[in-house]
PDB file of N, CA and C in Angstrom:
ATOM      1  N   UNK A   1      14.940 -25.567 -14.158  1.00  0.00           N
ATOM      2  CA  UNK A   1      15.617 -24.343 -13.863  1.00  0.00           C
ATOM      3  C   UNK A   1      14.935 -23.161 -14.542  1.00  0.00           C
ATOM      4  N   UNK A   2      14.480 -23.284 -15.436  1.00  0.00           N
ATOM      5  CA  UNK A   2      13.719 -22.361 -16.661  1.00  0.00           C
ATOM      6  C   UNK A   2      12.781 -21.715 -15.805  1.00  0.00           C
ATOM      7  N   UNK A   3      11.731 -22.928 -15.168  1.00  0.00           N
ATOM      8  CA  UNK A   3      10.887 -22.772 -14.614  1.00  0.00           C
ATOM      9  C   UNK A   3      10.956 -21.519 -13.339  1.00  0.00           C
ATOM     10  N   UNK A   4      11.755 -21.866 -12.419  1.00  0.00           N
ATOM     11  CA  UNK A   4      11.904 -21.082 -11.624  1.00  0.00           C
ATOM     12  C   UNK A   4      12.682 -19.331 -12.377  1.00  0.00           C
ATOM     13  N   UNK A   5      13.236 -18.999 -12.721  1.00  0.00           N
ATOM     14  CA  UNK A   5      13.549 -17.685 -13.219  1.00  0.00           C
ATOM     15  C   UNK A   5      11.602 -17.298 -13.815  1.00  0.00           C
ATOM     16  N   UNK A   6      11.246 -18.056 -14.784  1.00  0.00           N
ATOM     17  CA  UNK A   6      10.145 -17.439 -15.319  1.00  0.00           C
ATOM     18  C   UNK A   6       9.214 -17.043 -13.552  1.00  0.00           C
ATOM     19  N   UNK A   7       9.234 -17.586 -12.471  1.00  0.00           N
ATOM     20  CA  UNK A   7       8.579 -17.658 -11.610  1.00  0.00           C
ATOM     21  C   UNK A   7       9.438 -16.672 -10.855  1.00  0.00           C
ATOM     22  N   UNK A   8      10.214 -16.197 -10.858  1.00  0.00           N
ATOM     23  CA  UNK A   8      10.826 -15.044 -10.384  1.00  0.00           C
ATOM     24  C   UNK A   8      10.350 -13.391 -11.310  1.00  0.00           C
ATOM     25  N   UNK A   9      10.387 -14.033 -12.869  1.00  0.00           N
ATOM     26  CA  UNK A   9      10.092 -12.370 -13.217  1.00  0.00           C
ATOM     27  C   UNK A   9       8.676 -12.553 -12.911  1.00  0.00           C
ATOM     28  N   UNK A  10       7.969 -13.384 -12.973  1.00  0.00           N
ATOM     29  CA  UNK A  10       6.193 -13.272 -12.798  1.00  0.00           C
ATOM     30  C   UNK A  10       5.951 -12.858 -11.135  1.00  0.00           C
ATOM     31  N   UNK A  11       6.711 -13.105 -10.402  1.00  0.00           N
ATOM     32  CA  UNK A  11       6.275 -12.647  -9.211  1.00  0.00           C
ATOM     33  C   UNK A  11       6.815 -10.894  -8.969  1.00  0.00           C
ATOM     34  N   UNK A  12       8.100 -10.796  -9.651  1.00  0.00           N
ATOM     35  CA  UNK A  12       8.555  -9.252 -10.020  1.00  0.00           C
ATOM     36  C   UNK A  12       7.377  -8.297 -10.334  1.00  0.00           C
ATOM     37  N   UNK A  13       7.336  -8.562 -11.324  1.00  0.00           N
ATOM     38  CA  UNK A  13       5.891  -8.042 -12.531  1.00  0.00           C
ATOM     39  C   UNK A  13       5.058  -7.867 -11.627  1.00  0.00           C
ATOM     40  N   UNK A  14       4.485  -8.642 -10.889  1.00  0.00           N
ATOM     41  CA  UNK A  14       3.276  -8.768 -10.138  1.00  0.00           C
ATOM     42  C   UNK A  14       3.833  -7.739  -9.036  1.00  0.00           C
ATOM     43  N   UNK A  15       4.947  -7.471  -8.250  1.00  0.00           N
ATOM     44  CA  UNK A  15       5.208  -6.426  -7.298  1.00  0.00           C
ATOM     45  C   UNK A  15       5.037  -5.673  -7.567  1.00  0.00           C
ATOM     46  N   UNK A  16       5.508  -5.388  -8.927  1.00  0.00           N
ATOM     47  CA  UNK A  16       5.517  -3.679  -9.396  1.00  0.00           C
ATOM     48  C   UNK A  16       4.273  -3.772  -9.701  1.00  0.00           C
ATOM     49  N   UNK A  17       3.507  -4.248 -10.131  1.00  0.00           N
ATOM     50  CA  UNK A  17       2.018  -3.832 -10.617  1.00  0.00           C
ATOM     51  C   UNK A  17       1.374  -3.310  -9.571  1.00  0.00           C
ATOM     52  N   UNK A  18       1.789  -3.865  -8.257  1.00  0.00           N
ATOM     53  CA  UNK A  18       0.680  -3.931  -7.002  1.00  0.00           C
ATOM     54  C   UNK A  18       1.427  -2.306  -6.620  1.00  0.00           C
ATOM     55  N   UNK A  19       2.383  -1.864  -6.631  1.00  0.00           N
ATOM     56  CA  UNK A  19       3.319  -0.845  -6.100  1.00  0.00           C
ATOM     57  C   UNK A  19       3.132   0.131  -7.181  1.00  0.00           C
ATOM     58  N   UNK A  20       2.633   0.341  -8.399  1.00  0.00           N
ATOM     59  CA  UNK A  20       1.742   1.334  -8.749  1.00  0.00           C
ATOM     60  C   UNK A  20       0.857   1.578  -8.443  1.00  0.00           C
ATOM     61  N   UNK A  21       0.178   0.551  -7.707  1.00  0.00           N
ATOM     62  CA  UNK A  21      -1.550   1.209  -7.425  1.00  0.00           C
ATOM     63  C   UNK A  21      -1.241   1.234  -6.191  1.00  0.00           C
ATOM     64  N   UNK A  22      -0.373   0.646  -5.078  1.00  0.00           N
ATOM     65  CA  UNK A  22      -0.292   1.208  -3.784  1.00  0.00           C
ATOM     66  C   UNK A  22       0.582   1.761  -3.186  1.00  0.00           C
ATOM     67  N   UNK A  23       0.352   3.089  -2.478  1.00  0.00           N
ATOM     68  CA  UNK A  23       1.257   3.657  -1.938  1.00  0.00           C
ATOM     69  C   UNK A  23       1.401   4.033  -0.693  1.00  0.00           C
ATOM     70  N   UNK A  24       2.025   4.337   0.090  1.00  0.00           N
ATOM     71  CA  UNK A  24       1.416   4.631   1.799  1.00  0.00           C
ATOM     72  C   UNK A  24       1.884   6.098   2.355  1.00  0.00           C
ATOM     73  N   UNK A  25       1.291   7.073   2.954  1.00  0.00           N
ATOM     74  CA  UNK A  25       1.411   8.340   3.655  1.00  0.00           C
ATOM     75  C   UNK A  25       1.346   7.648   5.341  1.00  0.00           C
ATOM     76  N   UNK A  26       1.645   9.137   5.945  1.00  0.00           N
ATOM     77  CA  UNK A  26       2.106   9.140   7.379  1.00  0.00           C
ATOM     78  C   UNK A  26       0.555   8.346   7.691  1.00  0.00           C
ATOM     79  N   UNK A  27      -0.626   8.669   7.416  1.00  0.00           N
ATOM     80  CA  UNK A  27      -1.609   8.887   8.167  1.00  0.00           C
ATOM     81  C   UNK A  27      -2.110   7.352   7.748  1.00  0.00           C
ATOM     82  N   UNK A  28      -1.833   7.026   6.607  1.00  0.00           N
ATOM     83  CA  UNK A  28      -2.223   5.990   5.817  1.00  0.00           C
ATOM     84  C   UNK A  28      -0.971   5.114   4.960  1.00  0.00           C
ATOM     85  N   UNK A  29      -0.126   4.545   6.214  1.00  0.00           N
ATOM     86  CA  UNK A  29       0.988   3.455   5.663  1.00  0.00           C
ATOM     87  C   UNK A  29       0.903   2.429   4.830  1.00  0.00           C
ATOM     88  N   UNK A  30       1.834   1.842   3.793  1.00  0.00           N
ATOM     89  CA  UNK A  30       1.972   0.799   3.402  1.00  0.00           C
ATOM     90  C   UNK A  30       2.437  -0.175   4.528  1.00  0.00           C
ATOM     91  N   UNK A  31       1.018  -1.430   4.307  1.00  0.00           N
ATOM     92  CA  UNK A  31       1.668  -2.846   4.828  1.00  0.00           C
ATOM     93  C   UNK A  31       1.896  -3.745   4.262  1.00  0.00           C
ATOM     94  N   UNK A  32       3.475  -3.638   4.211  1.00  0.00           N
ATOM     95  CA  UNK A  32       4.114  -4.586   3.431  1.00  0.00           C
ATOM     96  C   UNK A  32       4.412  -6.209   3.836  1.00  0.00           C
ATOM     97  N   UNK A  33       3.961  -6.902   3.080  1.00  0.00           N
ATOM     98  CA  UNK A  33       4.298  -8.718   4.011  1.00  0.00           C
ATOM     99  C   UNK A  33       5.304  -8.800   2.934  1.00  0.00           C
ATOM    100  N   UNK A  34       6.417  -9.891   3.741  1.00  0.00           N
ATOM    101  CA  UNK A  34       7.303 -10.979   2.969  1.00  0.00           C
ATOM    102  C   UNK A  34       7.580 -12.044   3.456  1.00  0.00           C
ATOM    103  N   UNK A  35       7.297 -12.996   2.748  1.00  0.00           N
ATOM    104  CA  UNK A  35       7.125 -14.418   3.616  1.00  0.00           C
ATOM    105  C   UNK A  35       8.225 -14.803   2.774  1.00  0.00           C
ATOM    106  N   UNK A  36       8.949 -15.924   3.928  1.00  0.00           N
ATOM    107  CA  UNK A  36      10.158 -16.340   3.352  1.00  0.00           C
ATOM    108  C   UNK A  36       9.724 -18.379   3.248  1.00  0.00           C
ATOM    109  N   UNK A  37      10.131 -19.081   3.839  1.00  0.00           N
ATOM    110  CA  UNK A  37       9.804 -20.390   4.300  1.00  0.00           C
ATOM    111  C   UNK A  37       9.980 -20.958   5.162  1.00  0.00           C
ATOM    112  N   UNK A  38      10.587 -19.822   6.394  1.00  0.00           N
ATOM    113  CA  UNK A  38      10.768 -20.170   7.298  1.00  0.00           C
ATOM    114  C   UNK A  38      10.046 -19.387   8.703  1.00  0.00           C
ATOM    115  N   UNK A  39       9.803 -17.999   8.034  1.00  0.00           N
ATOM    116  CA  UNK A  39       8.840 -16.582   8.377  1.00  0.00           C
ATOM    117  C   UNK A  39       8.332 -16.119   7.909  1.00  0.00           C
ATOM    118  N   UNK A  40       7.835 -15.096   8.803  1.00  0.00           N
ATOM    119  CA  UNK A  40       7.195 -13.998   7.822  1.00  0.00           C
ATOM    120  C   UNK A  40       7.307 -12.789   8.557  1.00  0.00           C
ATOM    121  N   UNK A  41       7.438 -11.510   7.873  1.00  0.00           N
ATOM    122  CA  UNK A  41       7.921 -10.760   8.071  1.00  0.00           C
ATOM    123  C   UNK A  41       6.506  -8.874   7.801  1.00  0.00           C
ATOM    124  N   UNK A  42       6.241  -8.339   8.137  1.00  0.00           N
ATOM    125  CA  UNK A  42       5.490  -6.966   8.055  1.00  0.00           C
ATOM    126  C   UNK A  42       6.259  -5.962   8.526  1.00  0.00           C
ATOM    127  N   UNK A  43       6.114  -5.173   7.836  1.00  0.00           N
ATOM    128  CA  UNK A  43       6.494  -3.658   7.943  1.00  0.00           C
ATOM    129  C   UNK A  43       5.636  -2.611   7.591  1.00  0.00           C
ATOM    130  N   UNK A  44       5.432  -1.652   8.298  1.00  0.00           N
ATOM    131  CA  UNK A  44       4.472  -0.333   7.899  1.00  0.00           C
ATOM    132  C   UNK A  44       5.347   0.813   7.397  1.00  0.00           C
ATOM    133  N   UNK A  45       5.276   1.445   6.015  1.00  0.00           N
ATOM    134  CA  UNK A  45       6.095   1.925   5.281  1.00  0.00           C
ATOM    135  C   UNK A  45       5.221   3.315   4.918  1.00  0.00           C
ATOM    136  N   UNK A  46       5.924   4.195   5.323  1.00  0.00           N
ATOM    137  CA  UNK A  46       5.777   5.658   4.983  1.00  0.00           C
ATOM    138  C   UNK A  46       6.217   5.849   3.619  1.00  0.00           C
ATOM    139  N   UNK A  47       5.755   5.749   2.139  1.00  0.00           N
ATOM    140  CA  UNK A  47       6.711   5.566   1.184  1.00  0.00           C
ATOM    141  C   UNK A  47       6.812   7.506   0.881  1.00  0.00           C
ATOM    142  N   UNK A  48       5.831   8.113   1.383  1.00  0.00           N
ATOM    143  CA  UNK A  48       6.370   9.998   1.260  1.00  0.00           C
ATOM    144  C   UNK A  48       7.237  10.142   1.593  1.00  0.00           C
ATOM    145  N   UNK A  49       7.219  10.037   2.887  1.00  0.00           N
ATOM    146  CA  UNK A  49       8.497  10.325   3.882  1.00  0.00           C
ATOM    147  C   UNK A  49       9.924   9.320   3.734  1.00  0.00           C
ATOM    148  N   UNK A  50       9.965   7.942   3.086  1.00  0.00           N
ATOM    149  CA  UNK A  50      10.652   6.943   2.628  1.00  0.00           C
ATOM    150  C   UNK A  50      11.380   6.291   3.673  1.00  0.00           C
ATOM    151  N   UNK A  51      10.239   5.819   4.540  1.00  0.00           N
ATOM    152  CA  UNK A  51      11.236   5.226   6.122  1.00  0.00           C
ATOM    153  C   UNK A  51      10.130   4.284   6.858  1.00  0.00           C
ATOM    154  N   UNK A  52      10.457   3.335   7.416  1.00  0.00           N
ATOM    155  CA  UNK A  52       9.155   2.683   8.016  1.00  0.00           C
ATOM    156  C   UNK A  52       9.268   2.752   9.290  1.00  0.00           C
ATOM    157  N   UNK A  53       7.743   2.975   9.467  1.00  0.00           N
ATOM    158  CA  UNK A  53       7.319   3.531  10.954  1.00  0.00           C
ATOM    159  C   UNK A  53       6.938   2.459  11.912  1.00  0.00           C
ATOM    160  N   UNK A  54       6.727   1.270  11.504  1.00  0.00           N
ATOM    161  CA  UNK A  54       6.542  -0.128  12.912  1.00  0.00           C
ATOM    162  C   UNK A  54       7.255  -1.359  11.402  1.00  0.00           C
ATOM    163  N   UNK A  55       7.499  -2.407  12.490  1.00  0.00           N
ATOM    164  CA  UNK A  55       8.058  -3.568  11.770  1.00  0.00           C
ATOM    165  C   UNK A  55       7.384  -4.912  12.821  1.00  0.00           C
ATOM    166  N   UNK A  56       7.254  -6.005  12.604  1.00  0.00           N
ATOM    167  CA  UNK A  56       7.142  -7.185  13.290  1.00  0.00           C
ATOM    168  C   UNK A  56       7.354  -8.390  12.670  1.00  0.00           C
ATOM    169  N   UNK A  57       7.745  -9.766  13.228  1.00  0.00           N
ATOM    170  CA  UNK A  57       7.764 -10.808  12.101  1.00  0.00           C
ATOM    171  C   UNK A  57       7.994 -11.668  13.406  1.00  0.00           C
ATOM    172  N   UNK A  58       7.826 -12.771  12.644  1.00  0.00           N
ATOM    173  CA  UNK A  58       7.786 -14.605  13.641  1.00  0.00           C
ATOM    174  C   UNK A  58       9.111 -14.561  14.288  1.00  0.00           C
ATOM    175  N   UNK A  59      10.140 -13.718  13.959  1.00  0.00           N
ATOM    176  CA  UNK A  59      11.153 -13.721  15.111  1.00  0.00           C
ATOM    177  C   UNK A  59      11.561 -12.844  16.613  1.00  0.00           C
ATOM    178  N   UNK A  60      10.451 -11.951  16.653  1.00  0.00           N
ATOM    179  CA  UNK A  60       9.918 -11.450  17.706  1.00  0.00           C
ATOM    180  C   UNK A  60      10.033 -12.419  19.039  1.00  0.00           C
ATOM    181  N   UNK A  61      10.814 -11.548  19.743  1.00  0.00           N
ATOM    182  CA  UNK A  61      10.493 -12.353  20.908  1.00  0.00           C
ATOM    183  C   UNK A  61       8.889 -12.384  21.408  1.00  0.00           C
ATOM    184  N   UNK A  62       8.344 -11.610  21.303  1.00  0.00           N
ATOM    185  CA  UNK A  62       6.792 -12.305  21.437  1.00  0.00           C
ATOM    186  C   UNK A  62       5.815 -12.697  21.606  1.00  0.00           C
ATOM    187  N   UNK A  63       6.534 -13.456  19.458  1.00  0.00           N
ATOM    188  CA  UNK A  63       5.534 -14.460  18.957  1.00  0.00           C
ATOM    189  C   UNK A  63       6.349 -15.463  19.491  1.00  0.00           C
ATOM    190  N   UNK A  64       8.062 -16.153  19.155  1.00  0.00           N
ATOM    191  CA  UNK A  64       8.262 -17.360  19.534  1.00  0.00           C
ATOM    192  C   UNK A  64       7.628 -18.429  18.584  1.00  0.00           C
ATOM    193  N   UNK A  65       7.676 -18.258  17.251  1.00  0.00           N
ATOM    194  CA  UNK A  65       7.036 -19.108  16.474  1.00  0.00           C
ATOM    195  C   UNK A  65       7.913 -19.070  15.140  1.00  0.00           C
ATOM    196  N   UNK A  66       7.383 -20.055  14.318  1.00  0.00           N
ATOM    197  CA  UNK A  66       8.045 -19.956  12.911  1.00  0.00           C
ATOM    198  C   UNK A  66       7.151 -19.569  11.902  1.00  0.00           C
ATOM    199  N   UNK A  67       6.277 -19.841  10.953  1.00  0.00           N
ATOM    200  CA  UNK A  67       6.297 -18.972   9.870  1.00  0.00           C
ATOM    201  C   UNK A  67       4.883 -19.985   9.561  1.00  0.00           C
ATOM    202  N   UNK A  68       3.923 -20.639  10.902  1.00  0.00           N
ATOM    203  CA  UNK A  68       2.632 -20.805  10.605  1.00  0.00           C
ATOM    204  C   UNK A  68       1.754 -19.969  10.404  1.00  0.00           C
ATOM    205  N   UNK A  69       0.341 -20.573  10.011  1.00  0.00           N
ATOM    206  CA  UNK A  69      -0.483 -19.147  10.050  1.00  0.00           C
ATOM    207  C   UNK A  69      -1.279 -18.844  11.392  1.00  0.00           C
ATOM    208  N   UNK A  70      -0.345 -19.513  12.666  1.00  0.00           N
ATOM    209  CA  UNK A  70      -1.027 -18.842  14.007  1.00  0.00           C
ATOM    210  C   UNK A  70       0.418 -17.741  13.915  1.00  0.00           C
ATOM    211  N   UNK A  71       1.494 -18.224  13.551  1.00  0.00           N
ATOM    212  CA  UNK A  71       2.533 -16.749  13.852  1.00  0.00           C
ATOM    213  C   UNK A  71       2.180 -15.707  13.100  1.00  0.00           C
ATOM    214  N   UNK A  72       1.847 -15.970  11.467  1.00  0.00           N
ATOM    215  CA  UNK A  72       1.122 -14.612  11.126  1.00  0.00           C
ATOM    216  C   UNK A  72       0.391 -13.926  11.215  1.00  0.00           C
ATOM    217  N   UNK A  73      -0.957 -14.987  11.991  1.00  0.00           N
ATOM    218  CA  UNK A  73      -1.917 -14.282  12.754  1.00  0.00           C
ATOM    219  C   UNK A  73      -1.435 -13.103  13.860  1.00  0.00           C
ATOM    220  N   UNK A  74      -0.603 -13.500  14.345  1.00  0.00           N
ATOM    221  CA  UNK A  74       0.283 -13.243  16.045  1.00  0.00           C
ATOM    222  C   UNK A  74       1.377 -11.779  15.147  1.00  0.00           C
ATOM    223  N   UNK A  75       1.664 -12.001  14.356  1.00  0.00           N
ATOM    224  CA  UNK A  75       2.132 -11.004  13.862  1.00  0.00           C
ATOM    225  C   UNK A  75       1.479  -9.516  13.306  1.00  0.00           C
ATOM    226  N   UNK A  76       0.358  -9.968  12.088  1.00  0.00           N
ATOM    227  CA  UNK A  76      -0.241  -9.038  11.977  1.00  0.00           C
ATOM    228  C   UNK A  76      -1.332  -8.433  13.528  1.00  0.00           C
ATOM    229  N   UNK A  77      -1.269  -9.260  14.490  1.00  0.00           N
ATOM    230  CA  UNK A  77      -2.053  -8.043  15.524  1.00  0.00           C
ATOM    231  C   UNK A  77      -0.819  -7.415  16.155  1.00  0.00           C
ATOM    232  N   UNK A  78       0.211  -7.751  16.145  1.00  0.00           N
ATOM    233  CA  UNK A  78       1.206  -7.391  16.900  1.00  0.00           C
ATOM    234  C   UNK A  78       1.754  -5.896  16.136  1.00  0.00           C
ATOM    235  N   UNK A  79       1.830  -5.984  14.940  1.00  0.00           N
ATOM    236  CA  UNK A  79       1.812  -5.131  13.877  1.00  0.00           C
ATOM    237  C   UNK A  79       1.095  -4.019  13.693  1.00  0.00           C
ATOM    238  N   UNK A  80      -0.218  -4.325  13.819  1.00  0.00           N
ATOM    239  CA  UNK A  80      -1.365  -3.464  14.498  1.00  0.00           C
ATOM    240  C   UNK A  80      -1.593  -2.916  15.157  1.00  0.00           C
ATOM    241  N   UNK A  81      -0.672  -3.383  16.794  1.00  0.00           N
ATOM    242  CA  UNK A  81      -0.757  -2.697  18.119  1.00  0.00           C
ATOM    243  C   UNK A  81       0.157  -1.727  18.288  1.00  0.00           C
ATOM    244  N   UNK A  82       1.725  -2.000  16.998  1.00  0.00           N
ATOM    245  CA  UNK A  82       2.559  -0.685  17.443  1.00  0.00           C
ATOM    246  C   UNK A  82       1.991   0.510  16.444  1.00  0.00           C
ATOM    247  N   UNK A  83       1.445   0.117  15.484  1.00  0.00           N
ATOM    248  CA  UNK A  83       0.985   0.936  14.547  1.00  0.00           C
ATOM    249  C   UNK A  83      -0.194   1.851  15.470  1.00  0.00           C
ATOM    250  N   UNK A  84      -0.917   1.329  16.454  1.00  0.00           N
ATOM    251  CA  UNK A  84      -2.064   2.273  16.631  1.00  0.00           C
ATOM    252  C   UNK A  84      -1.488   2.922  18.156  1.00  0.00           C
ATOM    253  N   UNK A  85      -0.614   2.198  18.862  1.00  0.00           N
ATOM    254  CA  UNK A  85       0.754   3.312  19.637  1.00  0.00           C
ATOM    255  C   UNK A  85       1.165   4.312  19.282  1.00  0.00           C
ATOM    256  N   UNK A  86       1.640   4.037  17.619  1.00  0.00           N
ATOM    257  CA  UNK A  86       2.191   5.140  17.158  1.00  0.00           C
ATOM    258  C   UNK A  86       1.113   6.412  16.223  1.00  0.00           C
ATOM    259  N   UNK A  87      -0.355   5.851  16.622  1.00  0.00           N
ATOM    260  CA  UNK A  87      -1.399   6.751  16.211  1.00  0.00           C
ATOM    261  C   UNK A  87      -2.128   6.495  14.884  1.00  0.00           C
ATOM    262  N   UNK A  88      -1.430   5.664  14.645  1.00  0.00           N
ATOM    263  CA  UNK A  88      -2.397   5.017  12.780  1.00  0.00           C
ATOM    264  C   UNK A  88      -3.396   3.797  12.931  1.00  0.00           C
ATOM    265  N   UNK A  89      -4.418   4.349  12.511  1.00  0.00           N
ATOM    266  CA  UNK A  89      -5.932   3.830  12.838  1.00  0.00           C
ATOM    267  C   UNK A  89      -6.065   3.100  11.522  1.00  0.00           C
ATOM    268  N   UNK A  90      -5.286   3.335  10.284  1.00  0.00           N
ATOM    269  CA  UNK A  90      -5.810   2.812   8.826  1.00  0.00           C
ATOM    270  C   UNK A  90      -4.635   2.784   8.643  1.00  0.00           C
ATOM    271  N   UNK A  91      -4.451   1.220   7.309  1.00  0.00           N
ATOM    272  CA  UNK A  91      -3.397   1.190   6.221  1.00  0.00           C
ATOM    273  C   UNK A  91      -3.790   0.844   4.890  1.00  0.00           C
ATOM    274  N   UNK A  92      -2.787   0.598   4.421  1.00  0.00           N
ATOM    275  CA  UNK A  92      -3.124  -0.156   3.144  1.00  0.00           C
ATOM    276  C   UNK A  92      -2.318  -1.364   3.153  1.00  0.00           C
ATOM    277  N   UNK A  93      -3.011  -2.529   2.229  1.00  0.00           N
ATOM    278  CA  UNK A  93      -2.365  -3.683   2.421  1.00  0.00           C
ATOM    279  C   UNK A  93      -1.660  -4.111   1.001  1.00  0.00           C
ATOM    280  N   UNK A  94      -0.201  -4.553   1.058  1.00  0.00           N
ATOM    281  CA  UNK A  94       0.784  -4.572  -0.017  1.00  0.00           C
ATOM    282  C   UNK A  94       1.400  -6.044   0.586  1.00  0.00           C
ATOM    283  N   UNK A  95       0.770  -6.951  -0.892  1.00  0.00           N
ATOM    284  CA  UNK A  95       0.847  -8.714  -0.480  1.00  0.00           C
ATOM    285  C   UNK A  95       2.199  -8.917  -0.511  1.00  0.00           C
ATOM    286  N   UNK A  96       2.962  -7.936  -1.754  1.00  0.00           N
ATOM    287  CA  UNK A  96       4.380  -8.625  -2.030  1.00  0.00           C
ATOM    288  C   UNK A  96       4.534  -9.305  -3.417  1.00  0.00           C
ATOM    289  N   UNK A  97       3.399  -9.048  -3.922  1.00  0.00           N
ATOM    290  CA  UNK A  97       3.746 -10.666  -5.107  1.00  0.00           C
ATOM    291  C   UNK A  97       3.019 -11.466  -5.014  1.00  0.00           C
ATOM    292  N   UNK A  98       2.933 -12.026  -3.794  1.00  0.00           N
ATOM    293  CA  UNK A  98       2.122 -13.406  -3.274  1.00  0.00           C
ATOM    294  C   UNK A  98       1.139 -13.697  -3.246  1.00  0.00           C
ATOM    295  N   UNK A  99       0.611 -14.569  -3.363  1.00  0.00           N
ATOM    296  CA  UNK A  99      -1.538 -14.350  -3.457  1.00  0.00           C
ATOM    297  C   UNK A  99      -1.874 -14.077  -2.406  1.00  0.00           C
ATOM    298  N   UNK A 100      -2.963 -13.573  -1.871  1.00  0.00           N
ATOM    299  CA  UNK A 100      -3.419 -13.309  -0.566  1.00  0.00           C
ATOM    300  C   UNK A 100      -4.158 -14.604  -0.213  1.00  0.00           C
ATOM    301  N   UNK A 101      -3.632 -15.528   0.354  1.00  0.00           N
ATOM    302  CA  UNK A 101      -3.754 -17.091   0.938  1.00  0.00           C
ATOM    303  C   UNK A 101      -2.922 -17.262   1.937  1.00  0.00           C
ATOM    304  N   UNK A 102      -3.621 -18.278   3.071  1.00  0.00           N
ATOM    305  CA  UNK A 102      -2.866 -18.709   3.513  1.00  0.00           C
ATOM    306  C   UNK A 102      -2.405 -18.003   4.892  1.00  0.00           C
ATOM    307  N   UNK A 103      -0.877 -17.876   4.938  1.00  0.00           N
ATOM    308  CA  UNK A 103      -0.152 -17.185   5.653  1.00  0.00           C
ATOM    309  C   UNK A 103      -0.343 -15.390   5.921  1.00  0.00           C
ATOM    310  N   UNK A 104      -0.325 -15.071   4.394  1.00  0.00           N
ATOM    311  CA  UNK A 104      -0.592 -13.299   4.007  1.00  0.00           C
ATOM    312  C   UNK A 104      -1.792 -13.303   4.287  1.00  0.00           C
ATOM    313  N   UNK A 105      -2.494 -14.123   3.928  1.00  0.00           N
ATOM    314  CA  UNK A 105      -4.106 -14.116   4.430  1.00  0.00           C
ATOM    315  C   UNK A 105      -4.151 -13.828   6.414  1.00  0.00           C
ATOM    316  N   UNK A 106      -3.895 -14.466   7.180  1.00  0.00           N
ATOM    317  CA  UNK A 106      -3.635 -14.748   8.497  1.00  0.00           C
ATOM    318  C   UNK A 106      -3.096 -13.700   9.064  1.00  0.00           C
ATOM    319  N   UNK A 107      -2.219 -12.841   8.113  1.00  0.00           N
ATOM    320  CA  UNK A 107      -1.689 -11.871   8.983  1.00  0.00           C
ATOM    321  C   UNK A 107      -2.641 -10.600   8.876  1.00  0.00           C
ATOM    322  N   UNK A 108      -2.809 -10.456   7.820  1.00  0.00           N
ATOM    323  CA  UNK A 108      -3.908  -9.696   7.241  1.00  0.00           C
ATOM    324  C   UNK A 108      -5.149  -9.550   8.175  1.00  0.00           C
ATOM    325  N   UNK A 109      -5.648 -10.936   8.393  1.00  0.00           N
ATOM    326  CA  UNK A 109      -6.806 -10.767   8.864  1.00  0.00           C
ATOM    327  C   UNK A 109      -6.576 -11.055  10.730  1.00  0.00           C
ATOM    328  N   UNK A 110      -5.070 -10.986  11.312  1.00  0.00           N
ATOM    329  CA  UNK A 110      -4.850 -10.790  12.375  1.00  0.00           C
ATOM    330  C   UNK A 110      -4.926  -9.137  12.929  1.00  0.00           C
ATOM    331  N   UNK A 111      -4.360  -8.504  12.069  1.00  0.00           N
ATOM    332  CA  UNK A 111      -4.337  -6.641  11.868  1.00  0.00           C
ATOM    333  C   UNK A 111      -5.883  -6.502  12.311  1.00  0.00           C
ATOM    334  N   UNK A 112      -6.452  -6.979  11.075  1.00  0.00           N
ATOM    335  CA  UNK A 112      -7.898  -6.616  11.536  1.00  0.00           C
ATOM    336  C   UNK A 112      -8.773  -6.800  12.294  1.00  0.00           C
ATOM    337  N   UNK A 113      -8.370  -7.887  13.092  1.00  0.00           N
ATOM    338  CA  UNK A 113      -8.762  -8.153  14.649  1.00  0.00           C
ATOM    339  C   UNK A 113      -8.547  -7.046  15.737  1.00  0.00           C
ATOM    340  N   UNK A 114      -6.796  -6.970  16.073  1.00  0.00           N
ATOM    341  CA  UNK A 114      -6.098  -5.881  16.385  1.00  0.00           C
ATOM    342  C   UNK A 114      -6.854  -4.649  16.260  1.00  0.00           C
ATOM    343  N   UNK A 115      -7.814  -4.371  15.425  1.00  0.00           N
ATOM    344  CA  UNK A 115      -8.315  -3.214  15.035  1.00  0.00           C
ATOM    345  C   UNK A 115      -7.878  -2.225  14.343  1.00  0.00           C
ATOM    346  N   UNK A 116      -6.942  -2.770  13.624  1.00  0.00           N
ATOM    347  CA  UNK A 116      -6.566  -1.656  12.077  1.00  0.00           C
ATOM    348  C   UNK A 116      -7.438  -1.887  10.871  1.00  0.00           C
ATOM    349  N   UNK A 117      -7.602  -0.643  10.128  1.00  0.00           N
ATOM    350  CA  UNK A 117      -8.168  -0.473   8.972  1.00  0.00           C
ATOM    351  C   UNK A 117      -7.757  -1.117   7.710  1.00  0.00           C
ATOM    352  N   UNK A 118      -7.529  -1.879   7.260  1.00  0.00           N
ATOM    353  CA  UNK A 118      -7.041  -2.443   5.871  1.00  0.00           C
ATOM    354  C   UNK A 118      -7.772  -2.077   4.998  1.00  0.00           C
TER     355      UNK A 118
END
């Protein structure tokens, strides 16, 4: 039980660290991932303006998938495509905490297929 709380403030710590050094404007959004264990979830976050401007995740009608790394793939281009609808060519990328592996990895490097700037 110990274990897990210490693994809760270490992943805390690690948010806020990443959320001082990143921030997102209209022109240049935060992309935020949160993977749960069953999904995963992106949002593009205006943090000036304090409102997010596109959202997507594995429950999209669609993707039609659960929370592999072909749905996060399928997500981050999907993510990508309303973002450059809505005129944003570049973001910044905000893991969450999480290592960039894997799943966050997949979505990440689905965006950048899509043709967004990370």
């Amino acid at each position: 039980m110990m274990a897990n709380i210490d693994r809760k403030k270490t992943r805390r710590r690690i948010r806020h660290r990443i959320r001082r050094k990143v921030s997102g404007t209209a022109e240049r959004p935060r992309l935020a991932v949160f993977r749960s264990c069953k999904h995963i979830y992106a949002q593009a976050i205006d943090d000036a303006a304090g409102h997010t401007l596109v959202q997507a995740s594995s429950l999209d009608s669609e993707i039609k998938g659960g929370g592999d790394i072909e749905s996060a793939k399928k997500v981050g281009s999907l993510v990508a495509q309303r973002l450059k609808e809505a005129g944003v060519e570049r973001a910044v990328f905000d893991r969450g905490g999480v290592l960039y592996h894997g799943r966050v990895r997949a979505l990440a490097d689905g965006a950048r297929e899509a043709g967004l700037k990370i």
